[in-house]
N, C-alpha and C. Protein backbone atom coordinates (compact mmCIF):
# COMPACT_ATOMS: atom_id res chain seq x y z
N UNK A 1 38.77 22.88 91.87
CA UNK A 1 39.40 23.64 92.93
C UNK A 1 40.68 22.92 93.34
N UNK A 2 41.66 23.62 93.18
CA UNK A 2 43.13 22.97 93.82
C UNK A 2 43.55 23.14 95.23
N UNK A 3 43.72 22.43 95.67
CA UNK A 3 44.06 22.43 97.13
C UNK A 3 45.31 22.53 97.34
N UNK A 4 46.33 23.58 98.02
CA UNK A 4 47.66 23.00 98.39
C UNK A 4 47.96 22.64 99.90
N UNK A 5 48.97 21.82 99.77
CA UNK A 5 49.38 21.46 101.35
C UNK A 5 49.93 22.61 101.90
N UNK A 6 50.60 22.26 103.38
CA UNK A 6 50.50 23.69 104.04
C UNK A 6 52.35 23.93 103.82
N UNK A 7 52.79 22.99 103.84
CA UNK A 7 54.43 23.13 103.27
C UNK A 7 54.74 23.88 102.03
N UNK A 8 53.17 23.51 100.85
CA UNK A 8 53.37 24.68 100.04
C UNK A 8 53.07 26.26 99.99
N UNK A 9 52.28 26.47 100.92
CA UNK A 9 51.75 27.71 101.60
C UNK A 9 52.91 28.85 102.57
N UNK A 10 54.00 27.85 102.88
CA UNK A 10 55.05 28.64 104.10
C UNK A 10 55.96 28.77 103.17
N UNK A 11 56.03 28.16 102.09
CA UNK A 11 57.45 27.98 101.50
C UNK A 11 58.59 27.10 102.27
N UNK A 12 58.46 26.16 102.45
CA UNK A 12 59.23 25.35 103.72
C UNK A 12 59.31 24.50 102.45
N UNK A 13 60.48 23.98 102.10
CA UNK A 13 61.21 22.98 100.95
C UNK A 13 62.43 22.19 101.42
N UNK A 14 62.51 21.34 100.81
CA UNK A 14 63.98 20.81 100.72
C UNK A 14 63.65 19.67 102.33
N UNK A 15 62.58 19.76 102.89
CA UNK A 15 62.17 18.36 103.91
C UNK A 15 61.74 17.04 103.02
N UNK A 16 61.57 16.95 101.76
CA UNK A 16 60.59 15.65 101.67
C UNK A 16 61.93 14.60 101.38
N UNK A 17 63.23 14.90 101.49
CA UNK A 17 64.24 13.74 101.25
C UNK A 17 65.48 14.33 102.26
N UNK A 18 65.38 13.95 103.62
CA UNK A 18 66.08 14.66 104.59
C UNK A 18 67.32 14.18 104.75
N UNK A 19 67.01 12.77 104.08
CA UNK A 19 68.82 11.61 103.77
C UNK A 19 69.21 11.68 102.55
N UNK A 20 70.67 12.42 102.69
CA UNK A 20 71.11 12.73 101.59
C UNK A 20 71.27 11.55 101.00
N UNK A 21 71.63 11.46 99.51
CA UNK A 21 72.06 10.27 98.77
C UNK A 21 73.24 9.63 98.82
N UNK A 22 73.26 8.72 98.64
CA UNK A 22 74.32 7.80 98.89
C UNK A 22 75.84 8.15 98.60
N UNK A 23 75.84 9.27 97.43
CA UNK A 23 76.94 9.46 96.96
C UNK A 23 77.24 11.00 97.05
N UNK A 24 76.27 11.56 97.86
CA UNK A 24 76.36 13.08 98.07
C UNK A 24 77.50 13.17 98.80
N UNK A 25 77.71 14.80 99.16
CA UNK A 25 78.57 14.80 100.15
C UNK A 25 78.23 15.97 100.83
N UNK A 26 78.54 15.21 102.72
CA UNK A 26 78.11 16.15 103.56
C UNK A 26 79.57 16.97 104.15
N UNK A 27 79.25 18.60 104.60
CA UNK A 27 80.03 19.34 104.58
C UNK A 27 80.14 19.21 106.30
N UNK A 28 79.47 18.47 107.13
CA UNK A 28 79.46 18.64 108.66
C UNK A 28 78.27 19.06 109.03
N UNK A 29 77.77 19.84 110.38
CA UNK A 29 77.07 20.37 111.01
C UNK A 29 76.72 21.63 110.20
N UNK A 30 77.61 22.48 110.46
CA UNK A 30 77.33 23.67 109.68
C UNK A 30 76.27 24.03 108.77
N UNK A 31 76.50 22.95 107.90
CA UNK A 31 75.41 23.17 106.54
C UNK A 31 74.25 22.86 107.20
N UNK A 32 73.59 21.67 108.05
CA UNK A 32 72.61 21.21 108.16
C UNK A 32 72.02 22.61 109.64
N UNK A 33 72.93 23.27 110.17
CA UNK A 33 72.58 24.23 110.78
C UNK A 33 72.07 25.20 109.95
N UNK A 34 73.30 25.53 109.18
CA UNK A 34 72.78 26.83 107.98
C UNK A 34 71.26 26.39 107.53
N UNK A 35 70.66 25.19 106.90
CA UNK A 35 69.64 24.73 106.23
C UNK A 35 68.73 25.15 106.98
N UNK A 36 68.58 24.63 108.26
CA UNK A 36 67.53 24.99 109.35
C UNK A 36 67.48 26.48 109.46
N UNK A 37 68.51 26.52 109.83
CA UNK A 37 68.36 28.43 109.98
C UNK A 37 67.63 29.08 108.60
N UNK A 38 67.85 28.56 107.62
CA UNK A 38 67.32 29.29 105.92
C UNK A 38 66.03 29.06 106.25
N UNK A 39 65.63 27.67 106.41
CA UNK A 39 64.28 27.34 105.88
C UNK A 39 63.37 27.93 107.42
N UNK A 40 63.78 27.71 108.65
CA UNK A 40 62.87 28.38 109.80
C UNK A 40 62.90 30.09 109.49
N UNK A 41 63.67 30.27 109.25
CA UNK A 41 63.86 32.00 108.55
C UNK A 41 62.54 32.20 107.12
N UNK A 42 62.99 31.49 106.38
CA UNK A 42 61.58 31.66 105.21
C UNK A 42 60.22 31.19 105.87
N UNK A 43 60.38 30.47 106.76
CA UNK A 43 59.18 30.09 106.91
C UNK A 43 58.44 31.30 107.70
N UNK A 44 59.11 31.69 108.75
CA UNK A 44 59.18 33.26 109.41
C UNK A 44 58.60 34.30 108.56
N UNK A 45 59.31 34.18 107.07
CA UNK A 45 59.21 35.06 106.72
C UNK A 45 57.82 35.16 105.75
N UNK A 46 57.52 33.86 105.25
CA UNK A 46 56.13 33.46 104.67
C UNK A 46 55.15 33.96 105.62
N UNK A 47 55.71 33.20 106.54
CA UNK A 47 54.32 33.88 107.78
C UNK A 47 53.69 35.22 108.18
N UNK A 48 54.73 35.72 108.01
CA UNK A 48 55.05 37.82 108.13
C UNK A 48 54.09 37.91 106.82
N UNK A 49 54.42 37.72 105.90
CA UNK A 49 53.99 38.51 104.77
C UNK A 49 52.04 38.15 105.04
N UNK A 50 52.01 36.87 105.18
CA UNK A 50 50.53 36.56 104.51
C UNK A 50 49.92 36.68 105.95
N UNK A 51 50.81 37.56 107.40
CA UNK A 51 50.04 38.09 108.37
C UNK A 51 49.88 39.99 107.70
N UNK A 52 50.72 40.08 106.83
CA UNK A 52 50.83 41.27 106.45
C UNK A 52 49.54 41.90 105.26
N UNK A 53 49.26 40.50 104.50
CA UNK A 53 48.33 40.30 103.74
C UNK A 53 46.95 40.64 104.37
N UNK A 54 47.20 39.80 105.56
CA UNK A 54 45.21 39.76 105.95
C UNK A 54 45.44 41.26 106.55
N UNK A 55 46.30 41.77 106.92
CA UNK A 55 45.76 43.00 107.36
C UNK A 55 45.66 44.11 106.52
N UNK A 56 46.19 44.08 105.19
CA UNK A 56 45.18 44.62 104.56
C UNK A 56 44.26 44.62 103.51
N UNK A 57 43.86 43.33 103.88
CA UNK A 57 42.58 42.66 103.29
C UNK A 57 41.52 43.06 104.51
N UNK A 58 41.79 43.48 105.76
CA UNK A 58 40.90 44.16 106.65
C UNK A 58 40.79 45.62 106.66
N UNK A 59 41.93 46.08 106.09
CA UNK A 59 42.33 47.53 106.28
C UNK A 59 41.26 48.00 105.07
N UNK A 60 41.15 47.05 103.90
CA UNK A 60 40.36 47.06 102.81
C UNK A 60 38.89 46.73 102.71
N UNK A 61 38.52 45.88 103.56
CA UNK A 61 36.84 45.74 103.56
C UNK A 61 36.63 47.30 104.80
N UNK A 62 37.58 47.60 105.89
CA UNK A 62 37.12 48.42 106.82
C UNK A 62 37.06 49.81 105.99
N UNK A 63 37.24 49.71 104.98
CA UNK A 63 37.50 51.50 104.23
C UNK A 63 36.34 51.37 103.25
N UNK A 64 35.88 49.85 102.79
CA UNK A 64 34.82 49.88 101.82
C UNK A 64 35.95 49.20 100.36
N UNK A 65 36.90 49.31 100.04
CA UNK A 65 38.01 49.03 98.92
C UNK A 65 37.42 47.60 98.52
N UNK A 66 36.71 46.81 99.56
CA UNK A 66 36.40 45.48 99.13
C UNK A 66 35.05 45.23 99.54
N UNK A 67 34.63 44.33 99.15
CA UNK A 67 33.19 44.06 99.78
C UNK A 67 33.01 42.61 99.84
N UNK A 68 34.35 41.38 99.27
CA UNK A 68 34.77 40.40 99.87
C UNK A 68 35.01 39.85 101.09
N UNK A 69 33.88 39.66 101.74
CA UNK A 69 34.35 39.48 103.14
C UNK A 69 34.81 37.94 102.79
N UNK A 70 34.35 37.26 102.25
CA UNK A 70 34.85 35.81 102.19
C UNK A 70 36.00 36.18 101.84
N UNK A 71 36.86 36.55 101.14
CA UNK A 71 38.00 37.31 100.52
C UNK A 71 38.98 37.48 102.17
N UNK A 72 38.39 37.90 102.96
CA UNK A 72 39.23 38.49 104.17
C UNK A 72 39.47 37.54 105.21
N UNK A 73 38.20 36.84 104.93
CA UNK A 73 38.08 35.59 105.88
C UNK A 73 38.90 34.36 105.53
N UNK A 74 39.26 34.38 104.48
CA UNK A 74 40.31 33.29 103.71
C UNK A 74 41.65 33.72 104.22
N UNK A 75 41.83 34.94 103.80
CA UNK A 75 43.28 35.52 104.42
C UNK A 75 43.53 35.74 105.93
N UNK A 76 43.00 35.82 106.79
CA UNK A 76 42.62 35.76 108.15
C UNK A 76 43.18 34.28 108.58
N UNK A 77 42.18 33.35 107.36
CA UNK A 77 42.62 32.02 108.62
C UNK A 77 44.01 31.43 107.58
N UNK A 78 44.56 31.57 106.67
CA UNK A 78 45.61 31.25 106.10
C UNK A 78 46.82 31.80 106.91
N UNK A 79 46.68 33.23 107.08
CA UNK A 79 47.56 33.41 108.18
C UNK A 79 47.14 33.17 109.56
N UNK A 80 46.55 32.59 110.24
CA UNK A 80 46.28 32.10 111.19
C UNK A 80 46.78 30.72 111.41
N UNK A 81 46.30 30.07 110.56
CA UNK A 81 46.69 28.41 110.37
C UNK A 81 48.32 28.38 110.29
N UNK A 82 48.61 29.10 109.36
CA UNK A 82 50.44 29.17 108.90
C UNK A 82 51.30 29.63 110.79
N UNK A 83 50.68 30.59 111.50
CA UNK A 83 51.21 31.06 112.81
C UNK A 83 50.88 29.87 113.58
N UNK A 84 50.08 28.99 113.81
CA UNK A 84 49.66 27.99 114.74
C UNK A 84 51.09 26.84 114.39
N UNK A 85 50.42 26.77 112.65
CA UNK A 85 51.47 25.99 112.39
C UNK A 85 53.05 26.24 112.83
N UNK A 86 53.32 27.30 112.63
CA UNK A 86 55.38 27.54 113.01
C UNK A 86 55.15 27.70 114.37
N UNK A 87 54.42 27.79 115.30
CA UNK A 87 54.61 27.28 116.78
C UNK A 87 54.63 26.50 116.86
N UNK A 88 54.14 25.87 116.41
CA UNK A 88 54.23 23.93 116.69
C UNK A 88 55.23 24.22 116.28
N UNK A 89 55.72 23.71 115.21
CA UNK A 89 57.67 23.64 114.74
C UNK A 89 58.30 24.10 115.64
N UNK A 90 57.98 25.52 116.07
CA UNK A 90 58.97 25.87 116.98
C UNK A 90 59.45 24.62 118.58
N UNK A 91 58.00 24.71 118.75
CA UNK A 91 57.72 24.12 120.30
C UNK A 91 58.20 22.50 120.14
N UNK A 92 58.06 22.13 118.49
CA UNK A 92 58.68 20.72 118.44
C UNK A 92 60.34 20.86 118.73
N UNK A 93 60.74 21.71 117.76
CA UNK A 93 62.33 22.15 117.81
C UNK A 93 63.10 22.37 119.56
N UNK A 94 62.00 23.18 119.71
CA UNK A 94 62.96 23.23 121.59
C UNK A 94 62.41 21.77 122.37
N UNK A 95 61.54 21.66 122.11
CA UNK A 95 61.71 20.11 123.05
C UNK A 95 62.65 18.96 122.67
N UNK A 96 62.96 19.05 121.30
CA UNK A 96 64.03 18.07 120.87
C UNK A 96 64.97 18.76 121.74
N UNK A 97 65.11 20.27 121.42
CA UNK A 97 66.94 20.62 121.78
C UNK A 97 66.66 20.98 123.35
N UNK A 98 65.48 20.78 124.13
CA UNK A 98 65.78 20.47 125.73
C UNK A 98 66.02 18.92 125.70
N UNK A 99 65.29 17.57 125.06
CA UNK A 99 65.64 16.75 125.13
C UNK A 99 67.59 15.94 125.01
N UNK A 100 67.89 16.75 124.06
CA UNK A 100 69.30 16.41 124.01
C UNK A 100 70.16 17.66 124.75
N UNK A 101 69.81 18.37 125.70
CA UNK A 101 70.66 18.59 126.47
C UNK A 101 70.62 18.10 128.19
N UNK A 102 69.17 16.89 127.75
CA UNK A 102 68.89 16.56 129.44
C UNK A 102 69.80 14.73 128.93
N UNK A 103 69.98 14.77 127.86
CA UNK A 103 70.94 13.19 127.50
C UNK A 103 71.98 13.69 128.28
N UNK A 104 72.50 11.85 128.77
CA UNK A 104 73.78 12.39 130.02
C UNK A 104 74.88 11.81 129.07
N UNK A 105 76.18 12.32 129.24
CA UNK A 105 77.42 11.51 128.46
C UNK A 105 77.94 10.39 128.89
């Protein structure tokens, strides 16, 4: 049985080396805004789908189409776990960005 982590489950990439290399080159703010915005957007959007999934993996045992309830119950808490999870992110993200707007100059 293969297990994946939950970074592989949202589609959330491009975090496991957050310092660019030595000889890269950075374009400013912008990009590292754009990045965030891409990857909180896919992750959004991972989340949508596999909330889109369990519902009709319910829409499907409730009509009879399945008789997997373990089947529904997997998809239920995958998208469950994945929504808990991007609140946290979220709720981490605004407390950083209330934290640096309560920094004084």
């Amino acid at each position: 049985m293969i297990i994946k982590g939950i970074g592989s489950n949202l589609g959330v990439t491009g975090l496991s080396n957050p310092i660019p290399a030595a000889g890269a080159k950075t374009t400013g703010t912008s990009s590292v805004t754009e990045g965030f915005t891409q990857i909180f957007g896919d992750a959004i959007s991972k989340v949508n789908d596999l909330q889109k999934q369990s519902d009709v993996a319910i829409g499907k045992l409730a009509t009879g189409e399945s008789k997997g309830l373990h089947e529904v119950m997997i998809a239920m808490e995958k998208s469950s776990i994945s929504f808990q999870f991007l609140t946290q992110v979220r709720n981490k993200a605004l407390d950083a960005y209330h934290e640096i707007m309560r920094m004084q100059v």
